[in-house]
C-alpha atoms as a PDB file:
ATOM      1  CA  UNK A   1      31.355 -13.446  23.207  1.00  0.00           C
ATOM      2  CA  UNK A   2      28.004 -14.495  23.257  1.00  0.00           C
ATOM      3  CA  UNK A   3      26.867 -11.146  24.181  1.00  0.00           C
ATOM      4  CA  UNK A   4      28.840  -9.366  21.144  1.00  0.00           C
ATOM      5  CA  UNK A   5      27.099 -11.476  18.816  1.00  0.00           C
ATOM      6  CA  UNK A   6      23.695 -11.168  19.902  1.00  0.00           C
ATOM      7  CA  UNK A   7      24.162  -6.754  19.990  1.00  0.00           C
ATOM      8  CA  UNK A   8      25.707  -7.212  16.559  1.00  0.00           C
ATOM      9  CA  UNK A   9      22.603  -9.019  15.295  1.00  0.00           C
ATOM     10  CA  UNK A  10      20.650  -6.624  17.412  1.00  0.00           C
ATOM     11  CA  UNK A  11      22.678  -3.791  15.182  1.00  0.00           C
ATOM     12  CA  UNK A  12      21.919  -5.318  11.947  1.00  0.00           C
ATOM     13  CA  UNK A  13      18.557  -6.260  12.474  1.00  0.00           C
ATOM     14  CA  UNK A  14      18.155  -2.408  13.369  1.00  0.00           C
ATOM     15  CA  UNK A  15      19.514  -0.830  10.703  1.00  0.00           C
ATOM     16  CA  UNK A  16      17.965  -3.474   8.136  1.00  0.00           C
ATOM     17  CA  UNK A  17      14.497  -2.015   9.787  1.00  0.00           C
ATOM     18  CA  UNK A  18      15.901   1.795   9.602  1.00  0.00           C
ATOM     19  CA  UNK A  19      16.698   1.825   5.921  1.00  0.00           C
ATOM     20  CA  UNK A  20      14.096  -0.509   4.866  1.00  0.00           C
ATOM     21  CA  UNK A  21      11.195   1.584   6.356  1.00  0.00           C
ATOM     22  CA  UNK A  22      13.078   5.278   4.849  1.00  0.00           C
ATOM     23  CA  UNK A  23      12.582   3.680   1.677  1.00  0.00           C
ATOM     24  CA  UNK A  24       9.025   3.963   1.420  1.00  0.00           C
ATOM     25  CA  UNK A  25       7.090   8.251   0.819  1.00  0.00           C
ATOM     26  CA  UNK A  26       4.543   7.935   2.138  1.00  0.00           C
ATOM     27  CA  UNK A  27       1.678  10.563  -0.145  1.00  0.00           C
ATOM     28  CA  UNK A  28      -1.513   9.845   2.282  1.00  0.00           C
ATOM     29  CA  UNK A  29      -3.031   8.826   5.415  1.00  0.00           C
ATOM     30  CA  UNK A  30      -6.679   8.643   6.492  1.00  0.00           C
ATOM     31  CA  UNK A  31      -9.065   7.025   8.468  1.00  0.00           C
ATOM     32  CA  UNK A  32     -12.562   6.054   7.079  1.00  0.00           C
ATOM     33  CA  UNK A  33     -15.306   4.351   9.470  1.00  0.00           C
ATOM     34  CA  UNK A  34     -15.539   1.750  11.428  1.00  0.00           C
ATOM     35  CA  UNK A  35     -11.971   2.144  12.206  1.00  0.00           C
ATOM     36  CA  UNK A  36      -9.859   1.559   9.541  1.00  0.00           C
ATOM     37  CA  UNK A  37      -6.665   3.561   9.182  1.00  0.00           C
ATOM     38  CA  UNK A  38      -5.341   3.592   5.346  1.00  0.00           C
ATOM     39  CA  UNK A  39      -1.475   4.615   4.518  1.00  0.00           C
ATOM     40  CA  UNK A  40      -0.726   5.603   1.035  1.00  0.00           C
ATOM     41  CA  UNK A  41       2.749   4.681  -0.207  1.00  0.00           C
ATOM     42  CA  UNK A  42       5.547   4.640  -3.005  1.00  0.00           C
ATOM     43  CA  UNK A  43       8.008   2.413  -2.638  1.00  0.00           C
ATOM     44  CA  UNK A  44      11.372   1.693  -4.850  1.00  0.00           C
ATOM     45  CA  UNK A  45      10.580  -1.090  -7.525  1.00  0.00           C
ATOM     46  CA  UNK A  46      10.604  -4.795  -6.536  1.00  0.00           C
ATOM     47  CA  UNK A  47      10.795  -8.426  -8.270  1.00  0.00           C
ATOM     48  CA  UNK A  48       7.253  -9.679  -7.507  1.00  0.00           C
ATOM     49  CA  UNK A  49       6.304 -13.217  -7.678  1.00  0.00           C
ATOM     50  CA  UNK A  50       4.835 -15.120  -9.481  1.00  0.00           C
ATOM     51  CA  UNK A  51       6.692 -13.153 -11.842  1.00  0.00           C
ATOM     52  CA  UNK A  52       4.415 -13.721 -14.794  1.00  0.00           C
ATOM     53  CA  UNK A  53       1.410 -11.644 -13.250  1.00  0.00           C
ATOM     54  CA  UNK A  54       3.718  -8.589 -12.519  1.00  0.00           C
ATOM     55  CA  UNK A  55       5.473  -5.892 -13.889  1.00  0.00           C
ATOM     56  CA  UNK A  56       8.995  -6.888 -14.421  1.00  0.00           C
ATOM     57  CA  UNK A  57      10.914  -4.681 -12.146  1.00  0.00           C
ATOM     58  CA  UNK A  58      13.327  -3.722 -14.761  1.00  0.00           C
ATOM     59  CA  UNK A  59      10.180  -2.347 -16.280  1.00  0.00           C
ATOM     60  CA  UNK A  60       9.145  -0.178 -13.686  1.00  0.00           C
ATOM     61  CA  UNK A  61       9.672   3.217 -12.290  1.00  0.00           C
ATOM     62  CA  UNK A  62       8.226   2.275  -8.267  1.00  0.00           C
ATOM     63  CA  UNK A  63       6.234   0.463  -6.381  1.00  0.00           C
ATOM     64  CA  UNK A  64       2.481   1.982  -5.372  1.00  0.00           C
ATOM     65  CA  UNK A  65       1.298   0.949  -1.844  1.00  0.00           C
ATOM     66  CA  UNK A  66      -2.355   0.824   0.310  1.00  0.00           C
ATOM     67  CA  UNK A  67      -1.691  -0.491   3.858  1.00  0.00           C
ATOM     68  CA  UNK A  68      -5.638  -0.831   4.917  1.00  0.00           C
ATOM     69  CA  UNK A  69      -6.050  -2.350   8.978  1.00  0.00           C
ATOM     70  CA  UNK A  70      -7.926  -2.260  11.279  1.00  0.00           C
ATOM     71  CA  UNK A  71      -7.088   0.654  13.657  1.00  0.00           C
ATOM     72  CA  UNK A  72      -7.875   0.990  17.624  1.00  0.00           C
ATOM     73  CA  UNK A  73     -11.367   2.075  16.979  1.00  0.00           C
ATOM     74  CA  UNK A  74     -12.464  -0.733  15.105  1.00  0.00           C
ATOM     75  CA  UNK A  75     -15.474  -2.547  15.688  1.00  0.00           C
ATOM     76  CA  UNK A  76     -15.567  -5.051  18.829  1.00  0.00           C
ATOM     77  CA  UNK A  77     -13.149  -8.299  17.426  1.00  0.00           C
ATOM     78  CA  UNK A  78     -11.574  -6.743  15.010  1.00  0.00           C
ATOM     79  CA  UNK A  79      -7.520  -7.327  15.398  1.00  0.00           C
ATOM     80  CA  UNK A  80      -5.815  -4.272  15.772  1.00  0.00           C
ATOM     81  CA  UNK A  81      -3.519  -4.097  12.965  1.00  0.00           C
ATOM     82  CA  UNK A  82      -5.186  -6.471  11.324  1.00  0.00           C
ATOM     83  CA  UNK A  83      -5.359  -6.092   7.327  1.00  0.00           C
ATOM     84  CA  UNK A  84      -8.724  -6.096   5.603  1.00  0.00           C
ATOM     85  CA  UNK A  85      -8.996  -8.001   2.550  1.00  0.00           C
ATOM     86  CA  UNK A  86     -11.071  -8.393  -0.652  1.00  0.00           C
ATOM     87  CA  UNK A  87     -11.730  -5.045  -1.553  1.00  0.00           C
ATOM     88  CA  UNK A  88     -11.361  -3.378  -4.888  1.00  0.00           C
ATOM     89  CA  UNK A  89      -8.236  -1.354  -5.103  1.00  0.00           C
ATOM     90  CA  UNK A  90      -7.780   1.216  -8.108  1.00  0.00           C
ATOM     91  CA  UNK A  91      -5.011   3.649  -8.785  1.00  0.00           C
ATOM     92  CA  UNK A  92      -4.938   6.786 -11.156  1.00  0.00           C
ATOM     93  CA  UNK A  93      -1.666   8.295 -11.530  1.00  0.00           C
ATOM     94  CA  UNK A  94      -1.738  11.390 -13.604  1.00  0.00           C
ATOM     95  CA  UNK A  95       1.357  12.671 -15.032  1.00  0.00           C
ATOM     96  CA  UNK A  96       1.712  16.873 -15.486  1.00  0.00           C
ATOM     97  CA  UNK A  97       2.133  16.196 -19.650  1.00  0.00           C
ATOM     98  CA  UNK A  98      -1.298  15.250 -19.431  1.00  0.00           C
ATOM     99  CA  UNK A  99      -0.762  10.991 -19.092  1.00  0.00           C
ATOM    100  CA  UNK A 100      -2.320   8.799 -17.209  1.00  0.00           C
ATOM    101  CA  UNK A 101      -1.902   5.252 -16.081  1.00  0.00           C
ATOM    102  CA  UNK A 102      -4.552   2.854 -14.396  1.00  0.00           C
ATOM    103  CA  UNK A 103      -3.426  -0.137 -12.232  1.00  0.00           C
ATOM    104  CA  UNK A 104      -5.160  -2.203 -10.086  1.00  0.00           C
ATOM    105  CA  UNK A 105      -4.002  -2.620  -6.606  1.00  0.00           C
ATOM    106  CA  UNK A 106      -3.911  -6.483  -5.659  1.00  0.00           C
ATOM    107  CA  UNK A 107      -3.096  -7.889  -2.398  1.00  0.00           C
ATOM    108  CA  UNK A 108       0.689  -8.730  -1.756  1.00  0.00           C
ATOM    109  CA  UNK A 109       3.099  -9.766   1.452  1.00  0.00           C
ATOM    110  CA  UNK A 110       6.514  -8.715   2.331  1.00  0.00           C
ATOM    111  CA  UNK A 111       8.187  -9.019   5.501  1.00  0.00           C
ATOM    112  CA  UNK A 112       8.188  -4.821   6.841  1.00  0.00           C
ATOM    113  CA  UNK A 113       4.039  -4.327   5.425  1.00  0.00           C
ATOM    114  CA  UNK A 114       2.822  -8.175   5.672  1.00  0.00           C
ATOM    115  CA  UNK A 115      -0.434  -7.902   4.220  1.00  0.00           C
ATOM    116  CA  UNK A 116      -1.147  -4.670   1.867  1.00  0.00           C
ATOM    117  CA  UNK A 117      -2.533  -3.660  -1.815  1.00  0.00           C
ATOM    118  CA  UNK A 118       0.469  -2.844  -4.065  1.00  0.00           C
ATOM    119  CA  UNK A 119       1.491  -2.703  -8.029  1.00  0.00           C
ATOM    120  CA  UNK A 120       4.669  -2.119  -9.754  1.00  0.00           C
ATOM    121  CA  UNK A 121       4.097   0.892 -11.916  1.00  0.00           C
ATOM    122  CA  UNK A 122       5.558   2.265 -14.968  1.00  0.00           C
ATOM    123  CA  UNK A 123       5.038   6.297 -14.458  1.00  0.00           C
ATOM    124  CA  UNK A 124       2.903   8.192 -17.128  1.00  0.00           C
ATOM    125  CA  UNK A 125       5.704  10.508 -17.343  1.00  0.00           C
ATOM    126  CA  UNK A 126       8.836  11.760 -16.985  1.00  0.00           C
ATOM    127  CA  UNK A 127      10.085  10.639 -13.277  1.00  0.00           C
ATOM    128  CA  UNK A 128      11.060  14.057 -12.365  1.00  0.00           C
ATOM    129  CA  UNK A 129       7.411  15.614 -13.060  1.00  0.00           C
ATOM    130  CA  UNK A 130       4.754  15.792 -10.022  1.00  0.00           C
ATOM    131  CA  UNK A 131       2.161  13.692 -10.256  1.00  0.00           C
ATOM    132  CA  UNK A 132      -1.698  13.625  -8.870  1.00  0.00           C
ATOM    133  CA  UNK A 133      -2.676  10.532  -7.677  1.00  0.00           C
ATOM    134  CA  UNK A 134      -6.215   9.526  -6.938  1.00  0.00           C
ATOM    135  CA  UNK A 135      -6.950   5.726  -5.278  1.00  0.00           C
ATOM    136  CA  UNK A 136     -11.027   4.174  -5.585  1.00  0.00           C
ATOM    137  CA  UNK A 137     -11.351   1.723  -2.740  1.00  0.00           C
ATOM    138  CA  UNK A 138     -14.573  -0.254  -3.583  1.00  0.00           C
ATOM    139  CA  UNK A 139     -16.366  -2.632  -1.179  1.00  0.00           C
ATOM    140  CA  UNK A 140     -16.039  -6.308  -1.743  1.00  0.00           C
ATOM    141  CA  UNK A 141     -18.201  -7.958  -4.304  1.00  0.00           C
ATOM    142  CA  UNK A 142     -21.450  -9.533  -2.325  1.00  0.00           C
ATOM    143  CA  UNK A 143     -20.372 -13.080  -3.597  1.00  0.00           C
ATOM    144  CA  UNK A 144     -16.714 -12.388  -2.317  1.00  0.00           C
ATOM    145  CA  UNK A 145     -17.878 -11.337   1.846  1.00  0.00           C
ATOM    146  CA  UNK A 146     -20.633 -12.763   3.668  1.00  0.00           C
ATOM    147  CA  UNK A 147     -21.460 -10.380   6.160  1.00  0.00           C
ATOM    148  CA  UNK A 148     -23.601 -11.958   9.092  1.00  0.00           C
ATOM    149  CA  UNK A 149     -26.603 -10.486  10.959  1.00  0.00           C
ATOM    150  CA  UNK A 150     -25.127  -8.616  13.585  1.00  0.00           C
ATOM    151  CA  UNK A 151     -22.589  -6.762  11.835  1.00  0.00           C
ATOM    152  CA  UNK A 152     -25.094  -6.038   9.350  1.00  0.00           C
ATOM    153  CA  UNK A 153     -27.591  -4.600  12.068  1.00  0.00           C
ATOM    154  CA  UNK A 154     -24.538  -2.360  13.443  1.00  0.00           C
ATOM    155  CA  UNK A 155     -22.694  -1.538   9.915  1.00  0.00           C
ATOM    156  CA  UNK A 156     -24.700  -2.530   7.437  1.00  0.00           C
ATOM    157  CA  UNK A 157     -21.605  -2.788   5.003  1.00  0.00           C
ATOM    158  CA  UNK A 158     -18.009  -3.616   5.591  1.00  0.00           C
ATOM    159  CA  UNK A 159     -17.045   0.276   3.963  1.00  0.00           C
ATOM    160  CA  UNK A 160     -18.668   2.626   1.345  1.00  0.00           C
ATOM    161  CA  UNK A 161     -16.665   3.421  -1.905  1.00  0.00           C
ATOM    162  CA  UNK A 162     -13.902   5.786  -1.296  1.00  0.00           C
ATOM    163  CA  UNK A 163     -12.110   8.214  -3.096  1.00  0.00           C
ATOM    164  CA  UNK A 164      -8.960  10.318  -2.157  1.00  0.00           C
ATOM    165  CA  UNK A 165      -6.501  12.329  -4.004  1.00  0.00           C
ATOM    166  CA  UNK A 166      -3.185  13.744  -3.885  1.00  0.00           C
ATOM    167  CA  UNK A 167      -1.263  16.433  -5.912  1.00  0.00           C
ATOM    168  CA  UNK A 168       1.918  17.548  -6.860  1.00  0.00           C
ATOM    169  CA  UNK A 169       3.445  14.614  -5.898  1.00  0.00           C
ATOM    170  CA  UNK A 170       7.361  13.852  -6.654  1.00  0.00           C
ATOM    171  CA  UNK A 171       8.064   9.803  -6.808  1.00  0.00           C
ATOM    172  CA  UNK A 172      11.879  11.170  -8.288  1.00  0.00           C
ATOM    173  CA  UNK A 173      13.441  10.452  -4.981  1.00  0.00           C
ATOM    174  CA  UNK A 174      11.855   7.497  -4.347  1.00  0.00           C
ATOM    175  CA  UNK A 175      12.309   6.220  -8.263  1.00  0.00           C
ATOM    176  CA  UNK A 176      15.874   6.492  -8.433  1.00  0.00           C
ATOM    177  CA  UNK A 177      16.173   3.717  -4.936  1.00  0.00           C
ATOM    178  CA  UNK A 178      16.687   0.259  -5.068  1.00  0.00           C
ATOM    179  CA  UNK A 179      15.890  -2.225  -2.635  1.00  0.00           C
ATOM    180  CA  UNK A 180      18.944  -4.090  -3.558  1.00  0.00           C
END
């Protein structure tokens, strides 16, 4: 009996995982020095809280992702998987009408990502147009990181400003889901 439970929770568990990670498109993936491995995402709309700071998820059209860690080629120390924080995160989704929207990225938690940047979005357009995306990652502010003397010597910085950019993008799928 015991047994039967414990595959039936195995089972659910499972498929929870399965559908929960199809429910995410991903648009990008790259990996920028020293060793970080970024994953660009949509995801269906979601009730973020402390409500008051967030696009209500009635208002929204999806959920816009950056999954930054650290990767197996990071720097000596550095957790493998690990997410790096207090950068500057900046969206730019471009609509083919010619709108745009600009959201910043903030840090957020769930239970399949843990740690990532994310915003609930209200799409520039129509949500069957394609879309180009383009996401700024900007180095943390020098009052927000102290970086000590060795890294310094090896890195110099903790990462450069970066810029990348997808086109003809189609969130339609993705903007029609519900996580519940």
């Amino acid at each position: 009996m015991k047994a039967n439970l414990n595959y039936f929770i195995f089972f659910v568990l499972i498929t929870y995982f399965h559908i929960s990670f199809a429910e995410e498109m991903i648009f990008g993936e790259e990996t920028i020095s020293p060793g970080m491995k970024i994953v660009f995402e949509a995801a269906p709309k979601d009730t973020i809280f402390p409500e008051k700071y967030f696009l209500d998820e009635s208002s929204t059209d999806l959920h816009i992702e950056m999954l930054i860690n650290w990767s197996e080629k990071s720097p000596t120390g550095s957790p493998i998987g690990g997410f790096i924080p207090y950068l500057d995160v900046t969206a730019i989704i471009e609509a083919q009408n010619g709108n745009s929207e600009i959201v910043k990225l903030t840090p957020h938690i769930n239970i399949i990502d843990n740690f990532h940047y994310a915003q609930n979005i209200k799409l520039p357009g129509k949500i069957d147009e394609f879309y180009k995306v383009t996401i700024i990652i900007k180095p943390p502010l020098e009052s927000e990181l102290g970086i000590h003397y060795d890294w310094k010597e090896k890195y110099g910085y903790l990462l450069n400003e970066q810029v990348f950019t997808y086109t003809n993008l189609s969130f339609k799928e993705i903007a029609l889901k519900s996580r519940r």
